[in-house]
Structures are given as C-alpha cells and as structure tokens.
Protein backbone atom coordinates (compact mmCIF):
# COMPACT_ATOMS: atom_id res chain seq x y z
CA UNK A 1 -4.60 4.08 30.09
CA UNK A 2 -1.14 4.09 32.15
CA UNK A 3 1.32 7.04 30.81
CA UNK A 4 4.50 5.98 28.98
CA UNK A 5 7.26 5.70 30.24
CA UNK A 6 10.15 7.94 29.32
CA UNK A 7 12.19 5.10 27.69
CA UNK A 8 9.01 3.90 25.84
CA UNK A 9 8.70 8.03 24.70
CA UNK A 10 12.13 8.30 23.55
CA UNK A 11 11.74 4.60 21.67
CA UNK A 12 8.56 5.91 19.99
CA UNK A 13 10.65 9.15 18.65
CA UNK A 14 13.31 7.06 17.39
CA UNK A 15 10.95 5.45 15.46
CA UNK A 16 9.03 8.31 14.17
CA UNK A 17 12.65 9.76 13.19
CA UNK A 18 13.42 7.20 11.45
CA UNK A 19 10.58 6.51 9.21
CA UNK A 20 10.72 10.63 8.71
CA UNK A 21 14.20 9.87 7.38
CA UNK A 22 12.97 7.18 5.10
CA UNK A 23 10.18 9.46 3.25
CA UNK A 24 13.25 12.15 2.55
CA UNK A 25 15.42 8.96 1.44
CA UNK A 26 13.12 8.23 -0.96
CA UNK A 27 13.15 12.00 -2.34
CA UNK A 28 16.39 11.75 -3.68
CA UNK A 29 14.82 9.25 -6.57
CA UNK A 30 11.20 10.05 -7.34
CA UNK A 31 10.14 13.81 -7.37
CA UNK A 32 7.32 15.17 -6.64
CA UNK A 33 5.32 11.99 -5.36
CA UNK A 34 5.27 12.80 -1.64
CA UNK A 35 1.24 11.71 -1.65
CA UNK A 36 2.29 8.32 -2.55
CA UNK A 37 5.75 7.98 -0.38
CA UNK A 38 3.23 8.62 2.78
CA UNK A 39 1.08 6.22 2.21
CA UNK A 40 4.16 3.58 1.62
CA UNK A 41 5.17 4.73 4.77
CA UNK A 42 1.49 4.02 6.52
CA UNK A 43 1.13 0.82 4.71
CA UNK A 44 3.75 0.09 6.40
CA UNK A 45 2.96 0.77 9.70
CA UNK A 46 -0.37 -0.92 9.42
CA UNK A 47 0.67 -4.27 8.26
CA UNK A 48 -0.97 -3.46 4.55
CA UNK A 49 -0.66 -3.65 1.16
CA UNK A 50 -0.55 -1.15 -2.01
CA UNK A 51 -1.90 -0.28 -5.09
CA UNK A 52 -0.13 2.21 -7.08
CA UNK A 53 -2.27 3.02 -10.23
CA UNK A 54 -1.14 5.76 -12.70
CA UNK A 55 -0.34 6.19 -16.56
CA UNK A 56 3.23 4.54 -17.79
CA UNK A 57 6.29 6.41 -16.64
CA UNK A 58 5.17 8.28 -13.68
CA UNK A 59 8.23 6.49 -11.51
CA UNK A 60 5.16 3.75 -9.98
CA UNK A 61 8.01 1.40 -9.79
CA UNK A 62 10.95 4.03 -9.14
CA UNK A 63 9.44 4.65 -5.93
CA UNK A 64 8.98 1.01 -4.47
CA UNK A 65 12.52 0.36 -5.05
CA UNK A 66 13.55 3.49 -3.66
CA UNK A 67 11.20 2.33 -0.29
CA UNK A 68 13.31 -1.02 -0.55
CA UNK A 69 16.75 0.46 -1.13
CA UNK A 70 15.55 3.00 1.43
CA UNK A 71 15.20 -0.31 4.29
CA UNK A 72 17.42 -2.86 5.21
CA UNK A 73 14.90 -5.93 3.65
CA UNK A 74 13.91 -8.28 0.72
CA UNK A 75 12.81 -7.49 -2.12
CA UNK A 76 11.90 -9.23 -5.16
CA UNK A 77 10.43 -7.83 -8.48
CA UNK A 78 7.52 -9.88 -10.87
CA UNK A 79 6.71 -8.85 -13.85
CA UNK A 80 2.97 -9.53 -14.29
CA UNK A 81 2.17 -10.79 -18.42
CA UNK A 82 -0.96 -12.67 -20.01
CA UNK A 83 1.27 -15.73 -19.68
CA UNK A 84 2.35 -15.79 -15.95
CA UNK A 85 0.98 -18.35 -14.00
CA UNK A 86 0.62 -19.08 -10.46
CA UNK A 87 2.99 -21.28 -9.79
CA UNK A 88 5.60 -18.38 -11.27
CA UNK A 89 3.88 -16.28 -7.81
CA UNK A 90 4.12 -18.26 -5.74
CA UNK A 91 6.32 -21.30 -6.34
CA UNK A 92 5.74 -24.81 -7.04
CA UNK A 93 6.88 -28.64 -5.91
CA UNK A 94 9.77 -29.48 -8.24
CA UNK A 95 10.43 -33.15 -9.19
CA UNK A 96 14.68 -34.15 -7.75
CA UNK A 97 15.54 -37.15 -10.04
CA UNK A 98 18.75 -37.42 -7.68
CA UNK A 99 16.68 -38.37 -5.08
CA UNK A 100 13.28 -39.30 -6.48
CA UNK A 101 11.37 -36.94 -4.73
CA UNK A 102 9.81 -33.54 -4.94
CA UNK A 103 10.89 -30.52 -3.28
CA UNK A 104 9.53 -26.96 -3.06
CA UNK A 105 10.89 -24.39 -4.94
CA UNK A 106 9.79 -20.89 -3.27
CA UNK A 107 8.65 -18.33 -5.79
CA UNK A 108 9.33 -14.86 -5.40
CA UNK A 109 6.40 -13.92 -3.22
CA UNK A 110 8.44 -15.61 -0.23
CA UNK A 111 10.23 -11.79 0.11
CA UNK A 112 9.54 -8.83 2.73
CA UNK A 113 8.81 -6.39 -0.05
CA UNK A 114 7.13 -8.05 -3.47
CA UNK A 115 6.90 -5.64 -6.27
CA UNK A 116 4.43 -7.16 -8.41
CA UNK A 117 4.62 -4.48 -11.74
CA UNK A 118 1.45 -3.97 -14.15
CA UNK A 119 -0.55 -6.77 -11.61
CA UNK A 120 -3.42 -5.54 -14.57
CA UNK A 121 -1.69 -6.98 -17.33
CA UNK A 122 -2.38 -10.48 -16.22
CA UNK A 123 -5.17 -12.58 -16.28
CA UNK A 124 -7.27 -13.24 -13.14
CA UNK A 125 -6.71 -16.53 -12.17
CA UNK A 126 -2.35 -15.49 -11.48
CA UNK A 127 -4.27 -11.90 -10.25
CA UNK A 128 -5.86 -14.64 -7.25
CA UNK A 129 -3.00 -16.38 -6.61
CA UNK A 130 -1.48 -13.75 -4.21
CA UNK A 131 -5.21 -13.36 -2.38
CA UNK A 132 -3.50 -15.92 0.27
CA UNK A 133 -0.33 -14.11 0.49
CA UNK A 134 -1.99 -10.88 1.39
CA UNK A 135 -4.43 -11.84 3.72
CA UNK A 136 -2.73 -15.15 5.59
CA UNK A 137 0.35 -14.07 4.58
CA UNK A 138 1.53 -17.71 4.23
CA UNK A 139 1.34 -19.58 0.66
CA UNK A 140 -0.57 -23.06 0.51
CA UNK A 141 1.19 -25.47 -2.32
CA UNK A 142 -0.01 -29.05 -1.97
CA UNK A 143 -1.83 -28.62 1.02
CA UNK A 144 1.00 -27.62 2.77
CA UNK A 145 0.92 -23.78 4.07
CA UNK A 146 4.14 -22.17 4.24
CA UNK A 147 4.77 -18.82 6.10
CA UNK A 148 6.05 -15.79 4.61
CA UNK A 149 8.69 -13.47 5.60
CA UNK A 150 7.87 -10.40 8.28
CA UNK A 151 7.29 -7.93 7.84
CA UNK A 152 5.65 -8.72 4.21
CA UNK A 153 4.21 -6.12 1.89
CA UNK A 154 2.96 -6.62 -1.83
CA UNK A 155 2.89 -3.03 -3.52
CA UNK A 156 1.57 -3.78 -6.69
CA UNK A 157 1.54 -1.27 -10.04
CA UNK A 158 -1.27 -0.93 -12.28
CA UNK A 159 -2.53 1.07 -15.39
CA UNK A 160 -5.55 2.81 -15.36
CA UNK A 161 -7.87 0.07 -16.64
CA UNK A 162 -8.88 1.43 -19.55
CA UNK A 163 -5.51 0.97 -21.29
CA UNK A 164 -5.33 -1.72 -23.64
CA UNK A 165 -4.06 -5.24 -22.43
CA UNK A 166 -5.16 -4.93 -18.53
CA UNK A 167 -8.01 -7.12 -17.06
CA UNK A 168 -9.86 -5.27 -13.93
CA UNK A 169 -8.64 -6.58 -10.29
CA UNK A 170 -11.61 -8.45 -8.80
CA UNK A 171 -13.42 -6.61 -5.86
CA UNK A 172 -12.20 -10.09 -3.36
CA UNK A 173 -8.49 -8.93 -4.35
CA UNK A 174 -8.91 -4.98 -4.18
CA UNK A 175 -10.26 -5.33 -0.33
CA UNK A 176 -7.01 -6.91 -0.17
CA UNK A 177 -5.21 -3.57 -0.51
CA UNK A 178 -5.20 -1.52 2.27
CA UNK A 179 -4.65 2.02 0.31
CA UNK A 180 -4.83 2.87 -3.47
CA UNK A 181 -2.65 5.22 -4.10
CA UNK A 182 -2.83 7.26 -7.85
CA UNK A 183 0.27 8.51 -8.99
CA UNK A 184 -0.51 11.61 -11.08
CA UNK A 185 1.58 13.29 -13.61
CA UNK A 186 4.22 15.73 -12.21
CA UNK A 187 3.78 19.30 -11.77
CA UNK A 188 5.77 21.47 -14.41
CA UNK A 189 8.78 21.90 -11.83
CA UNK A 190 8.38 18.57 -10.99
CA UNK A 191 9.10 17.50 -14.04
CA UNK A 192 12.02 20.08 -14.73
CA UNK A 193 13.54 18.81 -11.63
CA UNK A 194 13.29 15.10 -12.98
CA UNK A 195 14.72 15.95 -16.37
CA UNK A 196 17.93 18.10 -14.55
CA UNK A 197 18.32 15.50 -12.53
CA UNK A 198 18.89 13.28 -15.53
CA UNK A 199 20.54 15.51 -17.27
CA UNK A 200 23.08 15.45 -14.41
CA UNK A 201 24.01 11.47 -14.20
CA UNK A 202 20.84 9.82 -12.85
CA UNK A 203 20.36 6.53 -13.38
CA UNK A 204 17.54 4.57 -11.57
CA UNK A 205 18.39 1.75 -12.30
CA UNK A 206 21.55 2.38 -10.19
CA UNK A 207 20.04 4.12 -6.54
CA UNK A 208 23.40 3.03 -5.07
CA UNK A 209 24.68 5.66 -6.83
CA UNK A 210 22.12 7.76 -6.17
CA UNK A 211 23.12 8.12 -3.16
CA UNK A 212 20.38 6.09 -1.68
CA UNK A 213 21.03 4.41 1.53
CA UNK A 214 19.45 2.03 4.17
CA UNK A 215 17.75 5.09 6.91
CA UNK A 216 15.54 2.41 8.33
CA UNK A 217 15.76 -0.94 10.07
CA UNK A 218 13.32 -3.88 10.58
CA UNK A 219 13.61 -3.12 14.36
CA UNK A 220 12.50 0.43 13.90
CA UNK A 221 9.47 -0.21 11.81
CA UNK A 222 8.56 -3.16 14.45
CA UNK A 223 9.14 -0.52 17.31
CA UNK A 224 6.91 2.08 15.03
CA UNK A 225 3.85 -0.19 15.01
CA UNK A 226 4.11 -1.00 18.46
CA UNK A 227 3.70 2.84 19.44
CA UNK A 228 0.71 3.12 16.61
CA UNK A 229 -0.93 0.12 18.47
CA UNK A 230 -1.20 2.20 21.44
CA UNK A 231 -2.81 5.64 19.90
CA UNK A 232 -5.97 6.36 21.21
CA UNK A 233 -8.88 6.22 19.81
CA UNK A 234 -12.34 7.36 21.46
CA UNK A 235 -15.76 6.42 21.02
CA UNK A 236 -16.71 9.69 18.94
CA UNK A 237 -13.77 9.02 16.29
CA UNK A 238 -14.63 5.29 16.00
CA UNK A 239 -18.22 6.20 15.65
CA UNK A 240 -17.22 8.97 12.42
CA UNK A 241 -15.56 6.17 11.18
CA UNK A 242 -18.35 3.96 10.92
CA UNK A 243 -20.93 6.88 10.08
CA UNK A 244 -18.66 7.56 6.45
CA UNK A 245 -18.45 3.68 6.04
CA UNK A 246 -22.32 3.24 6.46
CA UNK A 247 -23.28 6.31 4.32
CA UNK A 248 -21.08 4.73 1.46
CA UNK A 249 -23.83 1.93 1.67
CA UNK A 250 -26.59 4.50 1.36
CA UNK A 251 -25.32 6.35 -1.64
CA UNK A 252 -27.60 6.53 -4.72
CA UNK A 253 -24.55 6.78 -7.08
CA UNK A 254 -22.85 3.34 -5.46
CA UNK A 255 -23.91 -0.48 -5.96
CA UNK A 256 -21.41 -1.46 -3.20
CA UNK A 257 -20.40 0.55 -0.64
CA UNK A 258 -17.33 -0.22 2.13
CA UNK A 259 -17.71 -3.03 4.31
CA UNK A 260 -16.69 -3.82 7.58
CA UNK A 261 -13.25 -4.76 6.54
CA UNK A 262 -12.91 -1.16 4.96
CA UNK A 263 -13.78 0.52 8.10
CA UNK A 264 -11.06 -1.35 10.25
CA UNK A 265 -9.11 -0.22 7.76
CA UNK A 266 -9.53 3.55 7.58
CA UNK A 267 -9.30 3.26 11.37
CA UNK A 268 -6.22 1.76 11.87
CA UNK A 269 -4.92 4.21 8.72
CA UNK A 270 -5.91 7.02 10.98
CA UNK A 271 -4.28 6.07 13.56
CA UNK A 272 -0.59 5.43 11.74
CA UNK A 273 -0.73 8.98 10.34
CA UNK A 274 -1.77 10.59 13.77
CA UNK A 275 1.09 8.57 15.11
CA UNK A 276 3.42 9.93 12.15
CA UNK A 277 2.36 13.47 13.01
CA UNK A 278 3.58 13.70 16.41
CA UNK A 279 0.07 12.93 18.74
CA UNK A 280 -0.60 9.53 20.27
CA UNK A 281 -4.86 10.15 19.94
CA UNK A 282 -6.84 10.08 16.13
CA UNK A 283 -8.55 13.24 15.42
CA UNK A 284 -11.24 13.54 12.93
CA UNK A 285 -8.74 14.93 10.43
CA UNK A 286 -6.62 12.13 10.04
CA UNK A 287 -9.19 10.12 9.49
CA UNK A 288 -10.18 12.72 6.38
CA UNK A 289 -6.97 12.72 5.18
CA UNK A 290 -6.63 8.63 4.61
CA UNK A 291 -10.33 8.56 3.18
CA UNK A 292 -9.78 8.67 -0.48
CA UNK A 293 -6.77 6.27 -0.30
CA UNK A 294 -8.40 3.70 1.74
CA UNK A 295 -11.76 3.53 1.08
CA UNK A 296 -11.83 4.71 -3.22
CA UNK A 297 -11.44 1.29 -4.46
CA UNK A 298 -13.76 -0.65 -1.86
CA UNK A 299 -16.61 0.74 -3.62
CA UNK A 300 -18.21 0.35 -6.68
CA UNK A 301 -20.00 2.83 -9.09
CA UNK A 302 -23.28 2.43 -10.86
CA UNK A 303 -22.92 2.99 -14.69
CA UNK A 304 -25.30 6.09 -14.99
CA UNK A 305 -23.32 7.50 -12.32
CA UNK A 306 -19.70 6.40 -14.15
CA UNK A 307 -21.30 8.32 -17.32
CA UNK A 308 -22.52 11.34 -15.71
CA UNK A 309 -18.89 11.74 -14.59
CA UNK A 310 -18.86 11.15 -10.94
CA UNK A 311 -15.80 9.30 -9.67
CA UNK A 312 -15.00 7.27 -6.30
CA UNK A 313 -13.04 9.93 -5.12
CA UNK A 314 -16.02 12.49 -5.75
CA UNK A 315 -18.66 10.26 -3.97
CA UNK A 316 -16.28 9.76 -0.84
CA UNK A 317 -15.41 13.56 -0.57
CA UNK A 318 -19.19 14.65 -0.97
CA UNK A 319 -19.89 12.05 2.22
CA UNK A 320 -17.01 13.37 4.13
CA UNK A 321 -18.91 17.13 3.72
CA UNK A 322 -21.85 15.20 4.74
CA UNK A 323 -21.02 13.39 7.71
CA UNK A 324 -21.49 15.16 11.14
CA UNK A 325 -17.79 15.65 12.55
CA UNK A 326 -17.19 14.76 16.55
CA UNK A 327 -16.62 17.46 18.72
C-alpha cells in the first residue's frame, strides 16, 4: 500500500475536523446522548442507515435535526401513523387534467436526510415501502426507478415494541439498518442540564436560535469516506470479525444469528470509527466498540431465552469475552 501523500494527509484531517466539529454542534441541542451522536456520525461515513429506539421524550428526534441543522443538506420529516401509506413514502403518479397525462409527484423520501418518526407506529406493508430506498437507494413507481439524492440516510425513531400501538420491524427491514442505536434516559445531571437549559430560552423547535449552525459540508463528508475507504484492515481483524459473526450462529440462546451482510457491516463500522480516532488501520477494539450497535438487532432470541432475561446485547457481549482476540 503506497503512503499518502501530504496533501491527501492534510485533506483527511480536514475531514476528521470537521465531522469532530459536527458531534460538538450537535451538543448544543441534545445532552447527554454522545453514544448516539457517534454513531450518526459513523452512519454517516459508511453509507448507512439508523435506528434510534428509546421511550417517548428522550430527544430521538431532537438529535436528527440537530445532525441536519448541523450539515449543509435535505431534510424532510414523516410522521409514521396506522393510516400512512406508501405512496405518502415514497410518492406516487398524479393524474394533470391540463394536459391529460400523469406525472410523478416525489414523496418525501427523495431527501439527503429522511427522518421517518415512530417508523413502529405503522403497519408493515408502509414499514416495506422504504426497503428499496435503503438498499438501492432509488424508488421504483410504475416500473420506473428513480434515483435518490447523495448522500441519502433514513434515521428512523422507534418505541420500544412493547408500547401500545407499534407493530415489530420485519427482520428483511432491520438488516436494512446499519446500527441500532438505544437512546436511554439521561443521567441526573443530564437531565438538570436539559431542564436549565429550558429554563433559560430553549426552544427546539427553533435550533437557529440555538445557535446551531452548518460545521459540515457535503464535500467534507465525501472527502471523509474516501480516507475511511483506505484504512487498513489485515487478515487477523477480518478473520475476528467473522469468528463473532459465526459464533452468533452457534449460540444456544439465538434462532438467527448475523449473516453475511451483518459482518460487512461491523467491518466497515470498524473501520469509520478507527478512522474517526486518528489511525488509518482497525484494531480489535474498534471492532468491540461498534458490536452492540451493529450487530443487536440482526439477531433473534429464542423465547425461553427472552424469559429467562437474556437480551441481544447480553448474548453479543458474552461472545465478544468468548472470541479469541488477534494479536
């Protein structure tokens, strides 16, 4: 592999600073949720999508339109209800009597950042009509495919599912996401800080006056996953990566462990956050620290395992102890 080149270097740092400056951006509206602003921020970088899930008014929507105030693109919002249909996704051939013919009318998926709120609350058949969007990232509406924006992320919101009124994701869509982040309840402090800041004039639905800003620009987040394109990965790391996939498929508490598609995933997660941390090579630590994010929701419990208490994130993090680590 040829060194870079100084300009390339400085280029790469630019970037780096610049997404750096985004995450503290995003600070100045949602506190406490620096978990979740990272993996925006790797999403990103990778080309993914995201699942937020946490309990009503834990700022799941705050924070994407802080990450979209916080960049000079698109964004639209949809709220997801029992009675949205597809067509309300992703737009639908409307009849012209003018001219006596029918022309498309995009729907709000044709955006660089979709917000799609409470994505749970609907039923699956609109839940499926983004599964296109995400993977081809182009929208098919009478046979004719249409491309989307770029860059193009859907970072969809969801309730825990056993709140009234939400229908589970199917497992085709969840692959879809490349992370699922949970959005916990603040911290006592935390949620001092939130209240003072209230107390004090804040108004999110106004992050203009926030003080919110554009830190970021399309060129600088193209320019960011060039340089994570070119971090290194050896055989040893890509081999871990595949050895915590495959043991997912051999655990007694699972009836579907991560597939292929999952480990791609994990490895190119890796390789954003060792890029974000300053080293242009994955180390087995990065790929431990994007685990639980992108590989909790690409399996699948069995029920004497759900009622014995053992969660996703307690099956991955027992296999990560388990796993022989490269040296």
């Amino acid at each position: 592999m040829s060194a870079p080149t100084p300009e390339t270097s400085e280029h790469s740092e630019g970037a780096r600073a610049s997404l750096e400056a985004l995450r503290t951006e995003i600070a100045k509206a949602v506190v406490g949720q620096d978990s979740a602003v990272t993996g925006l921020v790797v999403a990103l970088l990778c080309r993914g999508h995201v699942l937020l899930e946490g309990v009503p008014g834990v700022a799941k929507t705050l924070l994407v339109r802080a990450l979209a105030a916080s960049l000079e693109l698109d964004t639209k919002r949809v709220q997801f209800t029992p009675d949205l249909m597809p067509s309300d996704v992703t737009g639908s051939l409307v009849y012209d009597a003018r001219t006596a013919e029918f022309s498309f009318q995009p729907g709000p998926v044709f955006t660089n950042l979709l917000l799609a709120d409470e994505i749970n609350r609907t039923p699956p058949k609109t839940q499926s009509s983004l599964l296109e969007a995400m993977e081809e990232r182009q929208v098919t509406v009478d046979g004719t495919p249409r491309p989307l924006p770029e860059p193009f992320l859907v970072a969809a919101t969801q309730n825990p599912v056993e709140y009234e009124g939400t229908y589970p994701l199917p497992e085709a869509q969840l692959d879809r996401f490349l992370l699922k982040l949970t959005v916990p309840l603040p911290s006592r402090d935390d949620e001092i800080n939130v209240l003072t800041r209230h107390a004090e004039g804040f108004d999110p639905r106004d992050l203009h006056a926030a003080g919110l800003r554009p830190v970021a620009t399309p060129a600088d987040l193209e320019a960011a996953r060039t340089a994570v394109s070119k971090t290194s990965v050896s055989p040893e790391i890509a081999g871990y990566v595949v050895d915590i996939c495959r043991a997912t498929r051999d655990s007694p508490s699972l009836t579907l462990g991560v597939s292929p598609r999952g480990a791609t995933a994990l490895l190119s997660t890796a390789r954003a956050w060792a890029w974000l941390t300053g080293r242009d090579y994955v180390i087995p630590d990065d790929v431990k620290a994007l685990a639980l994010p992108t590989l909790r929701h690409r399996i699948q419990l069995r029920p004497e395992a759900e009622m014995e208490g053992v969660t996703a994130d307690s099956v991955i993090t027992a296999i990560l102890a388990h796993v022989p680590v490269p040296r």
